[in-house]
Every structure is written in C-alpha cells, then in structure tokens.
Protein backbone atom coordinates (compact mmCIF):
# COMPACT_ATOMS: atom_id res chain seq x y z
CA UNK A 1 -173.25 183.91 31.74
CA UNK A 2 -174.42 180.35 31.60
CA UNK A 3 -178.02 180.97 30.34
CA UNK A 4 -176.07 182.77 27.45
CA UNK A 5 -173.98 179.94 26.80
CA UNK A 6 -176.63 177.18 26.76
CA UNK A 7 -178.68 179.46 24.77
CA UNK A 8 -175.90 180.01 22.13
CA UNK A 9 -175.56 175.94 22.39
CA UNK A 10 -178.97 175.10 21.80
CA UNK A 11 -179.14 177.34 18.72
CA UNK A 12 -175.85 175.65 17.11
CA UNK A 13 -177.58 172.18 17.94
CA UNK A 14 -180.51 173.68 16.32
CA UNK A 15 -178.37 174.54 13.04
CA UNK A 16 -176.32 170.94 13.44
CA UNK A 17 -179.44 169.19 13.05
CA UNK A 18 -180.63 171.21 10.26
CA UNK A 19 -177.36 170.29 8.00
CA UNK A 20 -177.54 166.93 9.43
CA UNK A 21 -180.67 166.52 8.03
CA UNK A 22 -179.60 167.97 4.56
CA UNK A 23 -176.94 165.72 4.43
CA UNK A 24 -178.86 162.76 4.95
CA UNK A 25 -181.57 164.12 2.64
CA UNK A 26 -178.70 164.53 -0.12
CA UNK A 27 -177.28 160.94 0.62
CA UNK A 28 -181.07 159.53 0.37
CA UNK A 29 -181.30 161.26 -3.21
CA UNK A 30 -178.30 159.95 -4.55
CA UNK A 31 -178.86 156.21 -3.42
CA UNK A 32 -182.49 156.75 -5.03
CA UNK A 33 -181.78 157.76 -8.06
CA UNK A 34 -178.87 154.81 -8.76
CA UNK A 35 -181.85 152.70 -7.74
CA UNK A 36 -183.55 154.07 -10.09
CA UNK A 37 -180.89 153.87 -12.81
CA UNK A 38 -180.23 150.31 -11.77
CA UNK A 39 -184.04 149.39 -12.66
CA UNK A 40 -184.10 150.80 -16.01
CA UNK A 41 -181.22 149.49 -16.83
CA UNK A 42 -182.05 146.34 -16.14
CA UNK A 43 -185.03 146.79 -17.51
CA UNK A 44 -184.19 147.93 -20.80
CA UNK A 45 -186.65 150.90 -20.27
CA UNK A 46 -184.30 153.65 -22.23
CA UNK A 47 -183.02 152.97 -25.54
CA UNK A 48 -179.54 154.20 -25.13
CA UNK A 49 -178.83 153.66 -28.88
CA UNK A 50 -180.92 157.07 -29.41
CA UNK A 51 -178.10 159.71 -28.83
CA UNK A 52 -180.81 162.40 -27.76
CA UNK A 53 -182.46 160.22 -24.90
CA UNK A 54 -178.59 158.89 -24.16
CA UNK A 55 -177.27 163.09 -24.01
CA UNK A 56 -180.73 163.79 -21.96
CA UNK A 57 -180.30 161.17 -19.51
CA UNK A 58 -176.54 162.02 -18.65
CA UNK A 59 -177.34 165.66 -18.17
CA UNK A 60 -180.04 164.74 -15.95
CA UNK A 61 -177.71 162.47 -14.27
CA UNK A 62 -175.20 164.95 -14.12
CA UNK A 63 -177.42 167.73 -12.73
CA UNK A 64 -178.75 165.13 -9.84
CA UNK A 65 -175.66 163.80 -8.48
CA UNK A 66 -174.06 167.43 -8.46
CA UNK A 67 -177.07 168.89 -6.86
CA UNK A 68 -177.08 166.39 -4.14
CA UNK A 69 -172.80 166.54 -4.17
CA UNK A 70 -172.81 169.87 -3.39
CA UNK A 71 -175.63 169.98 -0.92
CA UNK A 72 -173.92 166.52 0.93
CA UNK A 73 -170.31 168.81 0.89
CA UNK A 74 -172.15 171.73 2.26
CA UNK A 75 -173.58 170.38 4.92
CA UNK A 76 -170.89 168.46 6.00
CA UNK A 77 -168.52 171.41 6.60
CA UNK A 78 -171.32 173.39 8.00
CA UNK A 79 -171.85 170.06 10.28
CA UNK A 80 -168.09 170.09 11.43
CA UNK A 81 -167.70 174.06 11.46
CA UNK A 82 -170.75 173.65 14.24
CA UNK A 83 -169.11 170.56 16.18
CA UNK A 84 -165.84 172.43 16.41
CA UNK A 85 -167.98 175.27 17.81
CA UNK A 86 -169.72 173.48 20.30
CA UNK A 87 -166.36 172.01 21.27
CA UNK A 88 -164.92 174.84 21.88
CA UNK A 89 -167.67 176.43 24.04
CA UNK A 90 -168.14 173.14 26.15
CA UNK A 91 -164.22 173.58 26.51
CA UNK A 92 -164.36 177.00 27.37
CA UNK A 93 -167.54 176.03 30.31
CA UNK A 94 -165.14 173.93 32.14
C-alpha cells in the first residue's frame, strides 16, 4: 500500500511542478511585456495619436495580459487543488 501511495505522490509532484512552472512562465510574460511597454513609451516608438496603431496596440495588450491572466489563474488553482491533495494523502499515511 505504500509503494501505491508514494507512487500516486510522485505523480501529483510531477503535475505541481508542471503548473508551477506555467505560473511562473505566465508571471515572466506579463512583467516582459510592461517592460516592453515601458521602453516604447519612453521612447516615443508608437505614435499613439494614430487611432489604428493606438486600437492595435490595446488589443494586443489586451490579448497578452488575458492570455497570461488566465494561464497564471489556472495554474494556481490546479497548484492548490494538488497541495490540498498531497495534504491529504500525507495525512492519511500517518
């Protein structure tokens, strides 16, 4: 029974480190990118009185930070879901 336990373990480790990853993947992305914005701003590199590039670079912006949102939320509760698990079968071993 505790081969089968430590395997089970091992696997959600396995899975904890793949969100944790994704999180911190989604986190690096996001900091990037308002690096990124923070340069061309600065240096005047878009012309934001040109509604097309202005429209273009807020969907853009939109469709990063949402992407990366969404992965950072997912991961997360997949990253708790997996803790509580773990918990719970460490629990459950003693």
């Amino acid at each position: 029974m505790e081969d089968n336990l430590l395997i089970k373990k091992n696997l959600l480790d396995l899975d904890m480190q793949k969100y944790l990853q994704l999180t911190t993947t989604s986190v690096i992305i996001a900091f990037s990118y308002f690096i990124g914005v923070f340069i061309v701003i600065i240096t005047n590199q878009i012309d934001f009185s040109n509604q097309s590039i202005y429209r273009l670079f807020v969907i853009v912006t939109i469709f990063i930070l949402g992407y990366s949102s969404v992965l950072f939320i997912v991961g997360f509760k997949k990253i708790q879901r997996i803790s509580k698990a773990i918990r719970s079968m460490l629990n459950k071993e003693n």
